[in-house]
C-alpha atoms as a PDB file:
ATOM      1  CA  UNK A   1      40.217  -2.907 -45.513  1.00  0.00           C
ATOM      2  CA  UNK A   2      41.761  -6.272 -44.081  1.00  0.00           C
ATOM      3  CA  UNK A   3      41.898  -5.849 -39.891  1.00  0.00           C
ATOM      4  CA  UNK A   4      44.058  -8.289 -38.014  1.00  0.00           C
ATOM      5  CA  UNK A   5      43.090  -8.683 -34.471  1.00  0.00           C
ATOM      6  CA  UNK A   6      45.316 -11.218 -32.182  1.00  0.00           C
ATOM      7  CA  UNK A   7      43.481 -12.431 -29.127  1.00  0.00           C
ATOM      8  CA  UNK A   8      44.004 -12.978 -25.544  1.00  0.00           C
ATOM      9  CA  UNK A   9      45.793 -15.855 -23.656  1.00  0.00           C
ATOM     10  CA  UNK A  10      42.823 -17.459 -23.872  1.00  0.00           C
ATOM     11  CA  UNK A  11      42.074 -17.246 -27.335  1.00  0.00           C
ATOM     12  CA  UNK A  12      39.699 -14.567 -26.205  1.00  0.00           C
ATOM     13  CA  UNK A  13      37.148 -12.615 -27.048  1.00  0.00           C
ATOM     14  CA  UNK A  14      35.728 -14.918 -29.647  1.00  0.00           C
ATOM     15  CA  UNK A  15      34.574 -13.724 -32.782  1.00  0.00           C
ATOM     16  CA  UNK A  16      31.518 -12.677 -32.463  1.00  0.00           C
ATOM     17  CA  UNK A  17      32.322 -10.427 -29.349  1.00  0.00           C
ATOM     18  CA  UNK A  18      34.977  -8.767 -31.101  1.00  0.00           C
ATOM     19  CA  UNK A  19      35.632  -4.911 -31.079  1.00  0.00           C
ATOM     20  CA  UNK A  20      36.012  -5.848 -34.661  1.00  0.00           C
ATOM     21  CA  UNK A  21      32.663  -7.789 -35.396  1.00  0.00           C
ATOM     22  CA  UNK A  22      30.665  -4.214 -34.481  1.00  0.00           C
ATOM     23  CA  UNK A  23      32.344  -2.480 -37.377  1.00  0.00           C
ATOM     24  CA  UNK A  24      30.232  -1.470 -40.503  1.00  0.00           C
ATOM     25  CA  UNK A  25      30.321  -2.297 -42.883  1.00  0.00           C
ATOM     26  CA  UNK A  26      31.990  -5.672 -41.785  1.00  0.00           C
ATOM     27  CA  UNK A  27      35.775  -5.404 -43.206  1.00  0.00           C
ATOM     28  CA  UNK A  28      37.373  -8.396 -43.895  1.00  0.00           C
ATOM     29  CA  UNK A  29      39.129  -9.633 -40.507  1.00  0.00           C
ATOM     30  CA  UNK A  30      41.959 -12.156 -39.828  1.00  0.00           C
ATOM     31  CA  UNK A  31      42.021 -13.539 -36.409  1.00  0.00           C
ATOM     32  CA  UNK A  32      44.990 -15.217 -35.070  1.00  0.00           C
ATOM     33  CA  UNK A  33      45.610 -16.733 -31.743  1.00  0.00           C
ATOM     34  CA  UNK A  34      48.495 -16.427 -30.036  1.00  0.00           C
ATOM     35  CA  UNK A  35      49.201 -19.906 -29.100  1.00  0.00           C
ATOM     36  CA  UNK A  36      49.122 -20.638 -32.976  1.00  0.00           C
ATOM     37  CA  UNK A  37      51.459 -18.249 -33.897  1.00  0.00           C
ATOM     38  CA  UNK A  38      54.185 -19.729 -31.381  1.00  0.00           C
ATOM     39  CA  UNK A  39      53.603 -22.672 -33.111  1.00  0.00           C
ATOM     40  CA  UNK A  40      52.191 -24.153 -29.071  1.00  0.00           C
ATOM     41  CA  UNK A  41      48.265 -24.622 -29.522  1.00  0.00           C
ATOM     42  CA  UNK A  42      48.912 -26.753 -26.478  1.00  0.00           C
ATOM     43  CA  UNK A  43      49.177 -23.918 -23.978  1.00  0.00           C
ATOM     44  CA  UNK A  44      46.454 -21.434 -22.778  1.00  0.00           C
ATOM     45  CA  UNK A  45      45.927 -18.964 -20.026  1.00  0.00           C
ATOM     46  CA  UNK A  46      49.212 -19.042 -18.107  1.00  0.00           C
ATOM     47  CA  UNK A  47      51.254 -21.400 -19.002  1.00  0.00           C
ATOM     48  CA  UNK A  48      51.098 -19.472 -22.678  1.00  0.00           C
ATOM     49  CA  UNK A  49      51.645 -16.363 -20.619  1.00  0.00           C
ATOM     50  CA  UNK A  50      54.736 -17.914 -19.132  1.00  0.00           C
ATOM     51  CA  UNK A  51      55.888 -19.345 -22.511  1.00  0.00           C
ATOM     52  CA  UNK A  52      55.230 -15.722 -24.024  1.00  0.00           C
ATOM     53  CA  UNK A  53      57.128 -13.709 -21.926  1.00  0.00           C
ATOM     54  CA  UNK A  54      59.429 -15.548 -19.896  1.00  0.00           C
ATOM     55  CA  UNK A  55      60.804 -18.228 -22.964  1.00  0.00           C
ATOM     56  CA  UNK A  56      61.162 -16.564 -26.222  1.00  0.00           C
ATOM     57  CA  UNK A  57      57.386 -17.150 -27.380  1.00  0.00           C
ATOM     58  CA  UNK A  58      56.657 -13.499 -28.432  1.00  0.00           C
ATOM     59  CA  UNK A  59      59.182 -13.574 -30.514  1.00  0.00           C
ATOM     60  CA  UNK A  60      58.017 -16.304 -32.438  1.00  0.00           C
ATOM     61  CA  UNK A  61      54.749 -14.820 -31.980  1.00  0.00           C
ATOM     62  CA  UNK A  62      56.317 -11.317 -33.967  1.00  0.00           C
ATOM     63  CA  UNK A  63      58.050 -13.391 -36.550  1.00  0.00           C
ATOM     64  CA  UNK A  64      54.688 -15.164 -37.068  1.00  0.00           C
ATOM     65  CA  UNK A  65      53.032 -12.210 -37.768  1.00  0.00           C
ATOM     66  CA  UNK A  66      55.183 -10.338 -40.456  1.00  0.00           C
ATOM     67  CA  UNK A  67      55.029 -13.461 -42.211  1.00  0.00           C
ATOM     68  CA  UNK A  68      51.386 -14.173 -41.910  1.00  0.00           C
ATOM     69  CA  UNK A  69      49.255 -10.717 -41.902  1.00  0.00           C
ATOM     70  CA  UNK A  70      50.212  -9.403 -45.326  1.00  0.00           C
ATOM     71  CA  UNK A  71      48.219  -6.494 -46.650  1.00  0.00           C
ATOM     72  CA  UNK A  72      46.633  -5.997 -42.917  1.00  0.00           C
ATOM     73  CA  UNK A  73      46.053  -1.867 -42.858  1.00  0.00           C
ATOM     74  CA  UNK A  74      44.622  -2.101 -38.958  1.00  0.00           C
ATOM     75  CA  UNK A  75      46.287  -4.260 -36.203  1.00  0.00           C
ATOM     76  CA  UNK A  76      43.875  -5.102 -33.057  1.00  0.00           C
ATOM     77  CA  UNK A  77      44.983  -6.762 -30.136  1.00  0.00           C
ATOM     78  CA  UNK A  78      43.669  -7.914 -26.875  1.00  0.00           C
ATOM     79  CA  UNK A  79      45.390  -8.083 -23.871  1.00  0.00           C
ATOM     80  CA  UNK A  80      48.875  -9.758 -24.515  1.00  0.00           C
ATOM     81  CA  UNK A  81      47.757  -9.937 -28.306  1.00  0.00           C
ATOM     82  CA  UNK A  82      48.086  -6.219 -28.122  1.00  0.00           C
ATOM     83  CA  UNK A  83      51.499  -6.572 -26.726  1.00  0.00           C
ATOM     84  CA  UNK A  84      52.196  -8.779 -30.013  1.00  0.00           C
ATOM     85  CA  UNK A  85      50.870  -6.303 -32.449  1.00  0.00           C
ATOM     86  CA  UNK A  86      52.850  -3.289 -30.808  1.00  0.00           C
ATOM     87  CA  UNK A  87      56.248  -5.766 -31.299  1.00  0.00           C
ATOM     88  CA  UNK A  88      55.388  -6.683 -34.493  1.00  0.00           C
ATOM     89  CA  UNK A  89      54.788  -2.235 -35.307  1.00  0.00           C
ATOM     90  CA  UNK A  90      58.379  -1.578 -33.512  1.00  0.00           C
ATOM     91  CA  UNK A  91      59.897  -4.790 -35.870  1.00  0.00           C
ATOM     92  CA  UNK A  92      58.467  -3.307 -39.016  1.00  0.00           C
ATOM     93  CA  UNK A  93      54.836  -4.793 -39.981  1.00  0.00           C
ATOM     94  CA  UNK A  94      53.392  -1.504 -41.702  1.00  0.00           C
ATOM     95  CA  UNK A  95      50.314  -1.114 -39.814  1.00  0.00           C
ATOM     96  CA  UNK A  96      48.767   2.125 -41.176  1.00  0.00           C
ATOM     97  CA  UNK A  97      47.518   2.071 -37.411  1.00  0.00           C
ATOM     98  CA  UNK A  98      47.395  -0.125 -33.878  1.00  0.00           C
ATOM     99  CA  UNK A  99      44.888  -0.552 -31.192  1.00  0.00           C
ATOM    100  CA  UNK A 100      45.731  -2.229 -28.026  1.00  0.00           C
ATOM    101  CA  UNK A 101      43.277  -3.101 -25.873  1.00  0.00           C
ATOM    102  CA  UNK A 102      43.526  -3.874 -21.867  1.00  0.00           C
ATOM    103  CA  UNK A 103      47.635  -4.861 -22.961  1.00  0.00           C
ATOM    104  CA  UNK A 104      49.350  -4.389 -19.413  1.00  0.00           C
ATOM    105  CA  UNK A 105      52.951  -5.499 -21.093  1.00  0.00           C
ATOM    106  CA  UNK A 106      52.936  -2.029 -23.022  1.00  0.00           C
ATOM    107  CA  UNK A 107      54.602  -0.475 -19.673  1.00  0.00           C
ATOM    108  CA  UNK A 108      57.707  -2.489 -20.740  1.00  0.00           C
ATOM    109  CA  UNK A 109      57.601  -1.117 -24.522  1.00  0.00           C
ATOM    110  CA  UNK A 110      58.857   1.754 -26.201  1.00  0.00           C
ATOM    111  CA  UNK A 111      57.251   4.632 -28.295  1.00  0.00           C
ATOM    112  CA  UNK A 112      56.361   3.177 -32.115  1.00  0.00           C
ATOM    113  CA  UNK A 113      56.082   5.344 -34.895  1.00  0.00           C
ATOM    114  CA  UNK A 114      53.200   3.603 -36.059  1.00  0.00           C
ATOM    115  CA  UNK A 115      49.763   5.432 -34.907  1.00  0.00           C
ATOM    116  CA  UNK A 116      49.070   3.735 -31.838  1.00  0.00           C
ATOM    117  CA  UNK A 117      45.724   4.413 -29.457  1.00  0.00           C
ATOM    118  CA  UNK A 118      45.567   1.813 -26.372  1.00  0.00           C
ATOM    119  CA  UNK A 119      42.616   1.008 -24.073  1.00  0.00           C
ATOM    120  CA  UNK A 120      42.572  -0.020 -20.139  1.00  0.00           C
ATOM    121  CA  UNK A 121      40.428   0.561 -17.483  1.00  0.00           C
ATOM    122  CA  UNK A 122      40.969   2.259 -14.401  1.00  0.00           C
ATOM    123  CA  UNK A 123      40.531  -0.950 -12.561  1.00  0.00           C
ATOM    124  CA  UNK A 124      43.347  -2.745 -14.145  1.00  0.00           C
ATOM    125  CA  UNK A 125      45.983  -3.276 -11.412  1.00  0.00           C
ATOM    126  CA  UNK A 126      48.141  -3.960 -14.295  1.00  0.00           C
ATOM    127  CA  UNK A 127      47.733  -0.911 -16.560  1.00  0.00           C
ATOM    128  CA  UNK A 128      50.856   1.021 -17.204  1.00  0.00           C
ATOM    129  CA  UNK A 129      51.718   4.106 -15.371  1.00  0.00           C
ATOM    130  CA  UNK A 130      50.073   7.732 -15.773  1.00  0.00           C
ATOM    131  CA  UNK A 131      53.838   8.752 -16.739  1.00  0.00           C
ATOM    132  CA  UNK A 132      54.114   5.802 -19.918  1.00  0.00           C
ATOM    133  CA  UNK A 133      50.287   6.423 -20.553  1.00  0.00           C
ATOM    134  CA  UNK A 134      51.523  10.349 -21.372  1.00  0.00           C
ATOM    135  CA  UNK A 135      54.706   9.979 -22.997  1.00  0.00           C
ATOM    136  CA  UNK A 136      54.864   6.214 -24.965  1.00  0.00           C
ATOM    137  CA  UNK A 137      51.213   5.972 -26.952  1.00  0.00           C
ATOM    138  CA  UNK A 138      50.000   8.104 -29.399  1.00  0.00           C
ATOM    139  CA  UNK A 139      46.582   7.853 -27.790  1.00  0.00           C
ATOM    140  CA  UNK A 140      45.608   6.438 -24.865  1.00  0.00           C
ATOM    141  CA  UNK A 141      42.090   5.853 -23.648  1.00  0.00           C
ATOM    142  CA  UNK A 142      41.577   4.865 -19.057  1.00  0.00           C
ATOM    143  CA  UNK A 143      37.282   3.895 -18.551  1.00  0.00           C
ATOM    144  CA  UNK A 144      36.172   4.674 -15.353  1.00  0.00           C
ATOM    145  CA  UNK A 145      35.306   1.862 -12.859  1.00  0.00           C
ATOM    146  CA  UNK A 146      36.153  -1.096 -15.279  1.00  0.00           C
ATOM    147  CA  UNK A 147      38.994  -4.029 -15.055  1.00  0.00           C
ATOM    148  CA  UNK A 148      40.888  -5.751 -16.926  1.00  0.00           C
ATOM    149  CA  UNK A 149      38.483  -7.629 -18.773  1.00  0.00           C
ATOM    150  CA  UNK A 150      36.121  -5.112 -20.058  1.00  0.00           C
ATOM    151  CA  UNK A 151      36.774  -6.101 -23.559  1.00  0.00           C
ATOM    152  CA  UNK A 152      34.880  -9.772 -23.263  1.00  0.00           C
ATOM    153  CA  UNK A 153      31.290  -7.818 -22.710  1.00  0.00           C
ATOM    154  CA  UNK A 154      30.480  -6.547 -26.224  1.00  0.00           C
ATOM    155  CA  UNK A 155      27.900  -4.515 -24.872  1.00  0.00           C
ATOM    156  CA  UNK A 156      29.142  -2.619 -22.140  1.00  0.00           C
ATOM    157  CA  UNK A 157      29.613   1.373 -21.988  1.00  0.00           C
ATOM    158  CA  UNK A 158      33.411   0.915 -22.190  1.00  0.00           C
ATOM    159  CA  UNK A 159      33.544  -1.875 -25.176  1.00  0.00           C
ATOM    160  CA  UNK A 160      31.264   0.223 -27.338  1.00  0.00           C
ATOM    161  CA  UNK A 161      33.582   3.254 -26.732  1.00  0.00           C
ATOM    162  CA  UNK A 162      36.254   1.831 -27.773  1.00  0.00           C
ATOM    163  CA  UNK A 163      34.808   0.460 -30.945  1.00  0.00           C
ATOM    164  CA  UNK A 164      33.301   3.971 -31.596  1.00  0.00           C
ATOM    165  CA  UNK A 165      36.997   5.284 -31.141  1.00  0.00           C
ATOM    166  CA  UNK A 166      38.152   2.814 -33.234  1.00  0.00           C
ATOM    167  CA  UNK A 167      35.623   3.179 -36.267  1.00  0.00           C
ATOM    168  CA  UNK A 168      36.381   6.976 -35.945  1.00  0.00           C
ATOM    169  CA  UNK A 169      39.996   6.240 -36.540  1.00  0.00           C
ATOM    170  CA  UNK A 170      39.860   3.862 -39.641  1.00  0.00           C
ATOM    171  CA  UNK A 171      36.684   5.495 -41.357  1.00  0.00           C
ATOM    172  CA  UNK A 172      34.123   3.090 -40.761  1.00  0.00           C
END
């Protein structure tokens, strides 16, 4: 099973902290960074945030992705790479399922039809609302007294839920 996770803003977590990385057995996993796939390795942190969603950049970020991630069954994404993977879902990539993780920019999405489960914490000033957390994502998952960055600590209570969730989900 080929798993294609997109990172954060800044090209994070790296690969060994990955949700991904604490799957077994090991699938075979593409990682992709979003300033690649707008074709702007230059930018990081927010000035790719700014290129991302204020000039055009996701959607060169979406095209990207159908064209690259080809015979990826499971789409992860962290932060504003979750954001990417939900687009690319809505535009047609055939994810046989989606997990977005800490993705604030979800609040501005719609409902997918691909099976969707997103992650934030409770501390996450950013998170969408309780209303779009109960009617947009198939599943959604709010940890207790965490932020926004939960996902870069492999080894806390909240990262190793979500992995468990997520090895439930694709049978590993």
């Amino acid at each position: 099973m080929k798993i294609c996770v997109v990172t954060d803003i800044h090209d994070r977590p790296g690969p060994g902290a990955c949700i991904a990385s604490g799957l077994h057995p090991l699938p075979g996993v593409m990682r992709l960074s979003l300033s690649g796939l707008c074709g702007r390795p230059d930018l990081s942190g927010e000035a790719l945030h700014r290129h991302l969603f204020q000039e055009g950049g996701m959607g060169e970020v979406v095209h990207a992705l159908r064209r690259k991630v080809e015979g990826c069954r499971i789409g992860i994404g962290y932060s504003a790479g979750g954001t990417a993977i939900w687009r690319a879902a809505a535009a047609g990539l055939p994810f046989e399922a989606i997990f977005c993780v800490s993705s604030t920019r979800l609040r501005e999405e719609g409902a997918i039809s691909t099976p969707n489960h997103v992650f934030f914490g409770a501390g996450d000033h950013g998170k969408p609302s309780a209303e779009w957390l109960s009617a947009v994502p198939g599943e959604a998952t709010i940890f207790d007294a965490v932020g926004h960055a939960y996902y870069l600590d492999p080894a806390s209570e909240a990262a190793r839920a979500t992995r468990a969730v997520i090895a439930e989900r694709i049978g590993r």
